[in-house]
C-alpha atoms as a PDB file:
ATOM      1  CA  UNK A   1      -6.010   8.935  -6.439  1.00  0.00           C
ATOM      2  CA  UNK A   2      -2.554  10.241  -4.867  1.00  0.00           C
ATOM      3  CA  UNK A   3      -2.428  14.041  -3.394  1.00  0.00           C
ATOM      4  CA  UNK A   4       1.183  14.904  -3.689  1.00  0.00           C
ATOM      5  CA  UNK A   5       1.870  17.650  -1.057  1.00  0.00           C
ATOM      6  CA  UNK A   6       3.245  19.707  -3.808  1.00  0.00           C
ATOM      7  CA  UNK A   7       0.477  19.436  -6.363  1.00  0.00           C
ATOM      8  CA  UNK A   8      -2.239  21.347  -6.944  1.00  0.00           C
ATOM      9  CA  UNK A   9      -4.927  18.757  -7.518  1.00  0.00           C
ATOM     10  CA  UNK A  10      -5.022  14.853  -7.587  1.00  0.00           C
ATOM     11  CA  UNK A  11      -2.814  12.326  -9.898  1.00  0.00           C
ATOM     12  CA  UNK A  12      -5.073  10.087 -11.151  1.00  0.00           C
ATOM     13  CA  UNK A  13      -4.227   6.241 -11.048  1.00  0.00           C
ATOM     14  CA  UNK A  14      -5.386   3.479 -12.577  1.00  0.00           C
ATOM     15  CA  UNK A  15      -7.685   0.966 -10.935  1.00  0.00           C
ATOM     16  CA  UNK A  16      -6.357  -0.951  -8.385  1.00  0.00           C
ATOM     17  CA  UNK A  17      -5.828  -4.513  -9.282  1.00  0.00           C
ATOM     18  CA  UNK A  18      -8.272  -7.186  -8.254  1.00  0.00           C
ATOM     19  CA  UNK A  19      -7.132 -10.387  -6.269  1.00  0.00           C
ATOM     20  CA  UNK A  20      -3.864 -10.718  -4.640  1.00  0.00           C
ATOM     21  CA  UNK A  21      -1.209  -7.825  -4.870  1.00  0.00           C
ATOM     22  CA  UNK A  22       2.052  -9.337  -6.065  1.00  0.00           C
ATOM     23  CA  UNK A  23       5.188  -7.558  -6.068  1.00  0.00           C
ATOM     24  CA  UNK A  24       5.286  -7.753 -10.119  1.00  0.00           C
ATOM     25  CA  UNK A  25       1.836  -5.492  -9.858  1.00  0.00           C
ATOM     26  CA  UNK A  26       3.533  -3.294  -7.080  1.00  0.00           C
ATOM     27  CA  UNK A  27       6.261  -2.496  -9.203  1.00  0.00           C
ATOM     28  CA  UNK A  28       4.355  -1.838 -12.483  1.00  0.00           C
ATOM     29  CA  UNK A  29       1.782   0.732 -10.265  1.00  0.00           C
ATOM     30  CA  UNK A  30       5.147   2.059  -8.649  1.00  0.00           C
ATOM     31  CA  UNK A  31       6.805   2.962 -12.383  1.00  0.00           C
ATOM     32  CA  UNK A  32       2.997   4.223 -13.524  1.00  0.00           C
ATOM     33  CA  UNK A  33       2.911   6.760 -10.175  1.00  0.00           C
ATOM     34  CA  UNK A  34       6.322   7.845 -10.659  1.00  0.00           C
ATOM     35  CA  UNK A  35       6.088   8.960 -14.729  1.00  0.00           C
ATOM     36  CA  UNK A  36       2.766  10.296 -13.453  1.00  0.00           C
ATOM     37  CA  UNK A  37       4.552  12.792 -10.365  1.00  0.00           C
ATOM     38  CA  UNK A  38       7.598  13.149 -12.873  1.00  0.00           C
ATOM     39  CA  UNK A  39       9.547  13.308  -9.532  1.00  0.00           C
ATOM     40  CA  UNK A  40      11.104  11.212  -6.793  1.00  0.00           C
ATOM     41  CA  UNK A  41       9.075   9.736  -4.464  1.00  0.00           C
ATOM     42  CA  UNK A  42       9.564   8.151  -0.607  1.00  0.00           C
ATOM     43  CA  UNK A  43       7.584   5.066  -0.194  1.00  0.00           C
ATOM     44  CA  UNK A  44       6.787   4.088   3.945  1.00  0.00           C
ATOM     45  CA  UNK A  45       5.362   0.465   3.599  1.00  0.00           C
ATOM     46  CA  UNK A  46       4.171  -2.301   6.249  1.00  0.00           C
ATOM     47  CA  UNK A  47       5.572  -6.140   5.846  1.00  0.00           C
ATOM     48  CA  UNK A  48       2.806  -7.574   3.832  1.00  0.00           C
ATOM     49  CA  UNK A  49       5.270 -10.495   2.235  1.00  0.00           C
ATOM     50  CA  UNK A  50       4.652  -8.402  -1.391  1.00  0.00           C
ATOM     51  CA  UNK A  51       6.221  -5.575  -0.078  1.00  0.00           C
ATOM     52  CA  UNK A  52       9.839  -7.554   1.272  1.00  0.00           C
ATOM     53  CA  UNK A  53       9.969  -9.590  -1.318  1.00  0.00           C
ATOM     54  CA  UNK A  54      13.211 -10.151  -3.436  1.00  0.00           C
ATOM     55  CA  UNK A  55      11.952  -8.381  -6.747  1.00  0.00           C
ATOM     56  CA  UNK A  56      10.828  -5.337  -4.801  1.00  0.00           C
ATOM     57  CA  UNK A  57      14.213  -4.946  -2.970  1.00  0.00           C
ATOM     58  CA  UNK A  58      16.063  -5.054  -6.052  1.00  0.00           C
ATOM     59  CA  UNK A  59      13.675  -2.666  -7.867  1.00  0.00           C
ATOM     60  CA  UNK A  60      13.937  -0.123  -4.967  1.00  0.00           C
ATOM     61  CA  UNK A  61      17.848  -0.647  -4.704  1.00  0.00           C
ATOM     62  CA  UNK A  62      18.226   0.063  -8.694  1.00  0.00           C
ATOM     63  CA  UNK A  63      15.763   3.166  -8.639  1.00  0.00           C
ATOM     64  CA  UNK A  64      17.578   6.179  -7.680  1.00  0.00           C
ATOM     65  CA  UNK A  65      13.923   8.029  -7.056  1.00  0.00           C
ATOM     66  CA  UNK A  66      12.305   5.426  -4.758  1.00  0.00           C
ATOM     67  CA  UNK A  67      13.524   4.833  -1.143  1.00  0.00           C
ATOM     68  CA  UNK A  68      11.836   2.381   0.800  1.00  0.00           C
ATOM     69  CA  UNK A  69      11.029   2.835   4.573  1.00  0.00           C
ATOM     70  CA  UNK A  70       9.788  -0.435   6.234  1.00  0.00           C
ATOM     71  CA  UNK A  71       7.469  -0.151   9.264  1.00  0.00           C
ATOM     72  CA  UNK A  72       8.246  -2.539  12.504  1.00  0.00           C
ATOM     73  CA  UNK A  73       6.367  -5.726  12.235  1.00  0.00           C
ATOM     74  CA  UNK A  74       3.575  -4.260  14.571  1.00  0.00           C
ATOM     75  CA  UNK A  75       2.905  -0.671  14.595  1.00  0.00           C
ATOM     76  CA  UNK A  76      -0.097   0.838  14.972  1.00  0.00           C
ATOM     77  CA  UNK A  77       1.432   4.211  16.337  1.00  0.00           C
ATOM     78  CA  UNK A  78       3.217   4.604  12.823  1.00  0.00           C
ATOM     79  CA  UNK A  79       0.403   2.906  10.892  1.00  0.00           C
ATOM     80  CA  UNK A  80      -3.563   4.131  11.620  1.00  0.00           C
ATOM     81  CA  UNK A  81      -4.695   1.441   9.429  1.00  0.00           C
ATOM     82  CA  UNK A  82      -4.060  -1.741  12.040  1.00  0.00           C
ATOM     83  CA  UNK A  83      -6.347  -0.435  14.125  1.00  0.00           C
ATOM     84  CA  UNK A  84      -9.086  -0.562  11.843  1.00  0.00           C
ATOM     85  CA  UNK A  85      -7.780  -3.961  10.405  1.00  0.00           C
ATOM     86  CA  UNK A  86      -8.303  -5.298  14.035  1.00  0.00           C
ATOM     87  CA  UNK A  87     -11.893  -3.580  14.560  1.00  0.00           C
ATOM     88  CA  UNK A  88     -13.164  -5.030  11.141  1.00  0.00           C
ATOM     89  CA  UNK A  89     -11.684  -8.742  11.777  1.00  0.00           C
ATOM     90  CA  UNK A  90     -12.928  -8.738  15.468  1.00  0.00           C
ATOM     91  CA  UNK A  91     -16.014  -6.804  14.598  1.00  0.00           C
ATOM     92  CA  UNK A  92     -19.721  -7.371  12.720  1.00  0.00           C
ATOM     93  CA  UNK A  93     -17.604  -7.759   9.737  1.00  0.00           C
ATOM     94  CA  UNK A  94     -16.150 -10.581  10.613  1.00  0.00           C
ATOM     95  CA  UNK A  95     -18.853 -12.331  11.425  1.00  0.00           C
ATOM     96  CA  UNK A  96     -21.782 -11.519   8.990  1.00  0.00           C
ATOM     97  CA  UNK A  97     -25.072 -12.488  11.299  1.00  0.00           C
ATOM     98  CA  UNK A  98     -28.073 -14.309   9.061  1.00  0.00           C
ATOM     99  CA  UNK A  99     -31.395 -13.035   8.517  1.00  0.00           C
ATOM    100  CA  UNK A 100     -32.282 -14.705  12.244  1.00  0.00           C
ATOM    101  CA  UNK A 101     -29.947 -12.756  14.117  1.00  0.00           C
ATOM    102  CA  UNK A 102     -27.568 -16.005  14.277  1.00  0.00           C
END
């Protein structure tokens, strides 16, 4: 779901795609969101290599309603999210303990 500041209630999207994100799926979510809002939209994005590639830098350059913001390479006062990245990868996530505590 996306919650437009404007709206009065949630778009609905579809499912997210399973596997690897490539720029070819970013784009095709990007055109669904944007018929969805009906409006331009400002997209603020890390530098997973999906996000810089090629394609997407062309698609953002020839749509007038989509202006890309790239976070630094390393920013986890702009983006919340590393934190947590770090905690799960260095955390009980990471590494999954067997029935024998080991």
């Amino acid at each position: 779901m996306l919650l437009p500041p404007w709206s009065a209630g949630p778009v609905p999207l579809p499912d997210h795609a399973r596997g690897s994100v490539t720029d070819r799926i970013l784009i095709h979510r990007l055109r669904q969101v944007h018929r969805c809002l009906g409006r331009p939209m400002v997209l603020i994005w890390d530098n997973l290599s999906s996000h810089r590639s090629r394609r997407m830098r062309l698609f953002a350059d020839r749509s007038n309603w989509l202006p890309l913001v790239s976070l630094p390479p390393y920013a986890p006062d702009l983006n919340p999210v590393e934190g947590s990245w770090a905690h799960l990868k260095n955390g009980a996530v990471a590494k999954p303990r067997g029935p024998n505590g080991r």
